[in-house]
PDB file of N, CA and C in Angstrom:
ATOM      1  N   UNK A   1      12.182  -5.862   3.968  1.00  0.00           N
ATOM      2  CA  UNK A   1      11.980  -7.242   4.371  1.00  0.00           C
ATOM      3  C   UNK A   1      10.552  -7.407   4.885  1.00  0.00           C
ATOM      4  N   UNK A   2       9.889  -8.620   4.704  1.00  0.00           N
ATOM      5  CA  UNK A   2       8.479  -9.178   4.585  1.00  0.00           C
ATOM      6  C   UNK A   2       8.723  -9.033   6.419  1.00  0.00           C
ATOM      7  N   UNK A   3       7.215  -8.797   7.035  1.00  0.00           N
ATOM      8  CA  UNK A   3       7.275  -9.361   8.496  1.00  0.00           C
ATOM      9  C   UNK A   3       5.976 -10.293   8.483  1.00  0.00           C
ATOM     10  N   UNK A   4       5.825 -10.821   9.651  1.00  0.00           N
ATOM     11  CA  UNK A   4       5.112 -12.002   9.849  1.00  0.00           C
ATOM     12  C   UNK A   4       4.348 -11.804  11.420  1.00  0.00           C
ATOM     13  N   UNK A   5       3.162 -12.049  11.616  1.00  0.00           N
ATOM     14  CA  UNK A   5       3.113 -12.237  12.973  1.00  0.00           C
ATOM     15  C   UNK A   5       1.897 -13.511  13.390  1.00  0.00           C
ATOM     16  N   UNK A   6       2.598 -14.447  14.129  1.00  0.00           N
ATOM     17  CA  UNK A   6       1.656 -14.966  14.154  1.00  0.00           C
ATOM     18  C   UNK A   6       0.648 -15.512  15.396  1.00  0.00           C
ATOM     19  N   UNK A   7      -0.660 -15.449  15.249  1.00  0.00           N
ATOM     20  CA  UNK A   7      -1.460 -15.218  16.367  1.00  0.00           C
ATOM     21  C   UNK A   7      -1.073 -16.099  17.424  1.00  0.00           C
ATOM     22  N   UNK A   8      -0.571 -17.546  17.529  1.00  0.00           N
ATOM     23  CA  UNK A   8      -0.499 -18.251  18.580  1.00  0.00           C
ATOM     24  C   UNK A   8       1.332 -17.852  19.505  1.00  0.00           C
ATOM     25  N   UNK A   9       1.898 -16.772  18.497  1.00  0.00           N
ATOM     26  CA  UNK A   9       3.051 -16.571  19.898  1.00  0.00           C
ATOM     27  C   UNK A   9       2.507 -15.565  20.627  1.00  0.00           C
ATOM     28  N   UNK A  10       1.367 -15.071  20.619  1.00  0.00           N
ATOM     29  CA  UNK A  10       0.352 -14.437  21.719  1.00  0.00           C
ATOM     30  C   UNK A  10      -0.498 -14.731  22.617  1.00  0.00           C
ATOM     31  N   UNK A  11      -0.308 -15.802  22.948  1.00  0.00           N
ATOM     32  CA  UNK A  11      -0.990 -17.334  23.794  1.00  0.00           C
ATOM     33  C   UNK A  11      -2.042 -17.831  22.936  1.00  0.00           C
ATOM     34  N   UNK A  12      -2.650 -17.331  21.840  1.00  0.00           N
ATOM     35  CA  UNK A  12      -3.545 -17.798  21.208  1.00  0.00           C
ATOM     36  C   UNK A  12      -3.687 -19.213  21.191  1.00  0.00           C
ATOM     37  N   UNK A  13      -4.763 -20.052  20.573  1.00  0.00           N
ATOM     38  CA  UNK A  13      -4.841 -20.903  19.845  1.00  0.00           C
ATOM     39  C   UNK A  13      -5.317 -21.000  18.682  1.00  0.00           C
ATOM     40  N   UNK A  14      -4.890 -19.782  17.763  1.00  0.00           N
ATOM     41  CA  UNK A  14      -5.198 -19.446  16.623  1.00  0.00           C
ATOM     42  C   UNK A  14      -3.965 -19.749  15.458  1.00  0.00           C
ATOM     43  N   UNK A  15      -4.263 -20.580  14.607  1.00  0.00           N
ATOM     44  CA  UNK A  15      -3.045 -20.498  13.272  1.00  0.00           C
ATOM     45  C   UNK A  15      -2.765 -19.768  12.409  1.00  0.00           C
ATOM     46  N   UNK A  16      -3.664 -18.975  12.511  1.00  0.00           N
ATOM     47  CA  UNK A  16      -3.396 -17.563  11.592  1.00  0.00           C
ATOM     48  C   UNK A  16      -2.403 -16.888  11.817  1.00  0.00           C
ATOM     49  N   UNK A  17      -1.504 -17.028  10.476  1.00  0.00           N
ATOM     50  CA  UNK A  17      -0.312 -15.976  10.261  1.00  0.00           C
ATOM     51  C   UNK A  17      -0.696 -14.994   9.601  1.00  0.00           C
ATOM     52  N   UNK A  18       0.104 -13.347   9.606  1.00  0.00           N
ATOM     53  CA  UNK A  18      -0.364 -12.761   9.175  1.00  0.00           C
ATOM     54  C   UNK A  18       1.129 -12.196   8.840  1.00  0.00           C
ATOM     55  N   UNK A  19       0.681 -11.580   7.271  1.00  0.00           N
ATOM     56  CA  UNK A  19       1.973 -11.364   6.562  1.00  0.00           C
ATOM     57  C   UNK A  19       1.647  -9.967   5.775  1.00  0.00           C
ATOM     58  N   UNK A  20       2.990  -9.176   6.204  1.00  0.00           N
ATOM     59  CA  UNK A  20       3.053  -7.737   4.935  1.00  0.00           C
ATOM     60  C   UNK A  20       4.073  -7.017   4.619  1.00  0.00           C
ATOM     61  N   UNK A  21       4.822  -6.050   4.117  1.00  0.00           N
ATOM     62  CA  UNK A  21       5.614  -5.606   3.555  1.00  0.00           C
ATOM     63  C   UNK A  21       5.912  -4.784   4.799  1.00  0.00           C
ATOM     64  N   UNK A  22       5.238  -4.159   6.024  1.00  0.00           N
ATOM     65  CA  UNK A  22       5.883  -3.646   6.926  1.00  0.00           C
ATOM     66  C   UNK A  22       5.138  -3.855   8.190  1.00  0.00           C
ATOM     67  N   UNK A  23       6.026  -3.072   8.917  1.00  0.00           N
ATOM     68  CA  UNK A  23       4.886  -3.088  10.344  1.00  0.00           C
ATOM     69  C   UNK A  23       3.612  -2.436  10.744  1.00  0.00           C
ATOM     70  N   UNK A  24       3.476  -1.217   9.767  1.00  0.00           N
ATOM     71  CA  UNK A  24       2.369  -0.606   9.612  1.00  0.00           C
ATOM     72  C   UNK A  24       0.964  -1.338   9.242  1.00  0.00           C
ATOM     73  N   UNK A  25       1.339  -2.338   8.077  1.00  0.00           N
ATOM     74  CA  UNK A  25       0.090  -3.077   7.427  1.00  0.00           C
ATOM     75  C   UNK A  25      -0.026  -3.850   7.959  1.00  0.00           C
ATOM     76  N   UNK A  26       1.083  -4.601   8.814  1.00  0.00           N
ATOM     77  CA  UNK A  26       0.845  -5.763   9.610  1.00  0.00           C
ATOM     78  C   UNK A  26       0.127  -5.379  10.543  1.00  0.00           C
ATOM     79  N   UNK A  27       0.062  -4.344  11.332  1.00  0.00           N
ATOM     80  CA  UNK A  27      -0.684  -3.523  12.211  1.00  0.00           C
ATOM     81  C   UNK A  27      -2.380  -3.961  12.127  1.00  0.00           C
ATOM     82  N   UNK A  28      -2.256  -3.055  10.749  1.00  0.00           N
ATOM     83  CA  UNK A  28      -3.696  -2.873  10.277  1.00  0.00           C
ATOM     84  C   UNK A  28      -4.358  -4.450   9.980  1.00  0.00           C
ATOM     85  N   UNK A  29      -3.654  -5.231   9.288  1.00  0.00           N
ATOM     86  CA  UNK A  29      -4.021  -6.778   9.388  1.00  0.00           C
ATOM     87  C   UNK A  29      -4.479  -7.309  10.514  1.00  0.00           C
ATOM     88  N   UNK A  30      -3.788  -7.451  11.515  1.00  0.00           N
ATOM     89  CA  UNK A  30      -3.822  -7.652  12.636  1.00  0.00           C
ATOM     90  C   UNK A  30      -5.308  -7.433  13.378  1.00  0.00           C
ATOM     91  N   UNK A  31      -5.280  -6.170  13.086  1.00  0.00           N
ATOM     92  CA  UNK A  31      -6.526  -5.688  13.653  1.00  0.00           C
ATOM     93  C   UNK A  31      -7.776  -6.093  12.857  1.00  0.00           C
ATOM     94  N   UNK A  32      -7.779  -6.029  11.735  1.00  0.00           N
ATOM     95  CA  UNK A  32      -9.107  -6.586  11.223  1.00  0.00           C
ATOM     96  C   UNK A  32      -9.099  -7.995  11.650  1.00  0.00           C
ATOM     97  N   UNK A  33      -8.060  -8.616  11.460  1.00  0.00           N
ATOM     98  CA  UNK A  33      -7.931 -10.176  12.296  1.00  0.00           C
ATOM     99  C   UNK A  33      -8.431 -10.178  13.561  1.00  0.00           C
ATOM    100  N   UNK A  34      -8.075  -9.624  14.495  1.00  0.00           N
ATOM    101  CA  UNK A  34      -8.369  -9.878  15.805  1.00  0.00           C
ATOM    102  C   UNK A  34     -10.302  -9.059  16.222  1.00  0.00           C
ATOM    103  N   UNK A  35     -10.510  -8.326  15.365  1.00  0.00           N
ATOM    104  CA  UNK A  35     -12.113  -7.916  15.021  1.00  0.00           C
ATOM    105  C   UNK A  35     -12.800  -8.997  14.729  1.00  0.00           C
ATOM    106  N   UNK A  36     -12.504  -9.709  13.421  1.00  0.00           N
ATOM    107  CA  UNK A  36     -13.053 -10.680  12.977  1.00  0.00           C
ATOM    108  C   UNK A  36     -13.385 -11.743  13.439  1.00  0.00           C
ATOM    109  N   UNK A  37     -12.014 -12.069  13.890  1.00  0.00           N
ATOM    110  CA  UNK A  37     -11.774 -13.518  14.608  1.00  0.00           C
ATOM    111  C   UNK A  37     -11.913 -13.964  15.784  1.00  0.00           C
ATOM    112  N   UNK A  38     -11.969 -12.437  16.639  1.00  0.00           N
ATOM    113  CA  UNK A  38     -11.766 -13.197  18.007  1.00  0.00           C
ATOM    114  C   UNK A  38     -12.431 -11.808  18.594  1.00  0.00           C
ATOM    115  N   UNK A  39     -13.065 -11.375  17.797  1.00  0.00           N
ATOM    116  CA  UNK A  39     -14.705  -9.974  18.358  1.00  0.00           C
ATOM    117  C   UNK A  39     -13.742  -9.387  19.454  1.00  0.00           C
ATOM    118  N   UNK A  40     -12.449  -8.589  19.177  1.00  0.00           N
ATOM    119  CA  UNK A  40     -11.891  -7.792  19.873  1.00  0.00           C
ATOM    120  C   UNK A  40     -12.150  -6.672  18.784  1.00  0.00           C
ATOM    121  N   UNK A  41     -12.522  -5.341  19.461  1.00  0.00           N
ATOM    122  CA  UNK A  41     -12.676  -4.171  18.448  1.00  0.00           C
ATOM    123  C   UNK A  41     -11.246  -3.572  18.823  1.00  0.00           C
ATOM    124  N   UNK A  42     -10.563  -2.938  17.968  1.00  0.00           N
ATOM    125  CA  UNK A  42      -9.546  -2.689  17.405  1.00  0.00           C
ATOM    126  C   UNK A  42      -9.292  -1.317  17.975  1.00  0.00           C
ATOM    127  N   UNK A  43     -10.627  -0.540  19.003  1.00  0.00           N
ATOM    128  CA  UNK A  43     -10.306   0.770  19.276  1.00  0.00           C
ATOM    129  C   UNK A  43     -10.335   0.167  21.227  1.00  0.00           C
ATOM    130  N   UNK A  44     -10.367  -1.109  21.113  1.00  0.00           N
ATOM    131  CA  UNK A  44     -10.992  -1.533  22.594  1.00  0.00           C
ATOM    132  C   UNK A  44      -9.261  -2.240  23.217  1.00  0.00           C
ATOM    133  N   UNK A  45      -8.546  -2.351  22.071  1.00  0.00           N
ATOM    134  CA  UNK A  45      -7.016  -3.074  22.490  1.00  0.00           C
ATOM    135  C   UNK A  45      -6.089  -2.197  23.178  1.00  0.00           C
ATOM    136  N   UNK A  46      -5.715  -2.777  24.314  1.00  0.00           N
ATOM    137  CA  UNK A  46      -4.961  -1.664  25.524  1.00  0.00           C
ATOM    138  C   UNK A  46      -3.351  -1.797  24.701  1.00  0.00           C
ATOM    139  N   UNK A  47      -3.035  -0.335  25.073  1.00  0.00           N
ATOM    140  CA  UNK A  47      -1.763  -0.173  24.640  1.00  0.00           C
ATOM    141  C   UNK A  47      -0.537  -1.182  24.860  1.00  0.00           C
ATOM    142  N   UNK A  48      -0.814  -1.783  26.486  1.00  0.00           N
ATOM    143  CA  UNK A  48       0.160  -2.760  26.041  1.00  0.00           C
ATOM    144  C   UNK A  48      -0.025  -4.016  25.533  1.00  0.00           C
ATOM    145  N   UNK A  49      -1.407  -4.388  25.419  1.00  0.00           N
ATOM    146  CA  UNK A  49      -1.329  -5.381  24.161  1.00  0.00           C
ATOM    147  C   UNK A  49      -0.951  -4.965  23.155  1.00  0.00           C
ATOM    148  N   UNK A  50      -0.985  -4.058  22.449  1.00  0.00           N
ATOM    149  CA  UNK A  50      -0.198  -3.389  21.294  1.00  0.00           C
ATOM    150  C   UNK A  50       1.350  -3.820  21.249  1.00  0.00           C
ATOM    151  N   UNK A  51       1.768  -3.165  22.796  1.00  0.00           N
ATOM    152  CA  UNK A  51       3.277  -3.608  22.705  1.00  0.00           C
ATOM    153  C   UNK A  51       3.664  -5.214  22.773  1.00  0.00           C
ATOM    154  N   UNK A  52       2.701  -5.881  23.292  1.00  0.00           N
ATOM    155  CA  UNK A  52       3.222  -7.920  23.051  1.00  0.00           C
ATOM    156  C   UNK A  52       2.507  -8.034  21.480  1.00  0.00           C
ATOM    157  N   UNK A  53       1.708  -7.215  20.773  1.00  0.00           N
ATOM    158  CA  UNK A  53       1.960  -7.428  19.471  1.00  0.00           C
ATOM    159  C   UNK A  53       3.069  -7.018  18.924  1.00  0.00           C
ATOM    160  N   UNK A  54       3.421  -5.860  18.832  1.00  0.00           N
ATOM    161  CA  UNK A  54       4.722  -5.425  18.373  1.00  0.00           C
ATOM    162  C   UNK A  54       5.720  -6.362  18.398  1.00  0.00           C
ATOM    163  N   UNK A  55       5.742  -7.008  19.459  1.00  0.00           N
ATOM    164  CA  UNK A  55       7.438  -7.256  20.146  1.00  0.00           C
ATOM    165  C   UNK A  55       7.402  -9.103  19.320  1.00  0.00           C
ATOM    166  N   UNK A  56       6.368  -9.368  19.115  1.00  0.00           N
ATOM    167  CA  UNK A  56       5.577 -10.596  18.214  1.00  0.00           C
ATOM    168  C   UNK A  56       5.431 -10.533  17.216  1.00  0.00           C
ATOM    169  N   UNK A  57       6.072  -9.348  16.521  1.00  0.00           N
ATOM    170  CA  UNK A  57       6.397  -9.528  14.694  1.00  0.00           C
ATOM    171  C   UNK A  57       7.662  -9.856  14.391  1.00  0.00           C
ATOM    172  N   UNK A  58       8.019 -10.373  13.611  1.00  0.00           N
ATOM    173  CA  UNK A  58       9.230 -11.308  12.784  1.00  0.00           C
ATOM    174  C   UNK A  58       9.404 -10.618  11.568  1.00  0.00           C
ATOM    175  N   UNK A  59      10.798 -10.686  11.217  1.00  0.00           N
ATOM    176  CA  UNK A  59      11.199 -10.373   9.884  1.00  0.00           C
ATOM    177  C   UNK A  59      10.856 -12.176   9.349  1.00  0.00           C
ATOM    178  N   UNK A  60      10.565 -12.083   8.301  1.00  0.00           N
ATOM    179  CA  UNK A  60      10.706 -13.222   7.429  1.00  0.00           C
ATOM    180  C   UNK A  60      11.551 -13.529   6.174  1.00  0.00           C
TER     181      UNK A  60
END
């Protein structure tokens, strides 16, 4: 099953959804997203932001 995560159930005010075949790629999406978009480096994200990402992916 497809998952989904999308940036504003993270308080964002971002509309970017982000979509992939698991939680792994959604991972990796994620992170080039949040590099890109919002100049967080991807080795600089504290573990438990990791976990309110995690807990913020959806089956779709």
């Amino acid at each position: 099953m497809a998952k989904v995560l999308r940036c504003r159930d993270l308080g964002t005010n971002c509309p970017k959804e982000i979509r992939a075949e698991n939680e792994e790629e959604l991972m990796k999406l994620a992170a080039e997203h949040a590099e890109k978009d919002h100049g967080i480096s991807a080795s600089s994200i504290p573990p438990s932001m990791l976990g309110l990402v995690k807990a913020a992916i959806k089956d779709e």
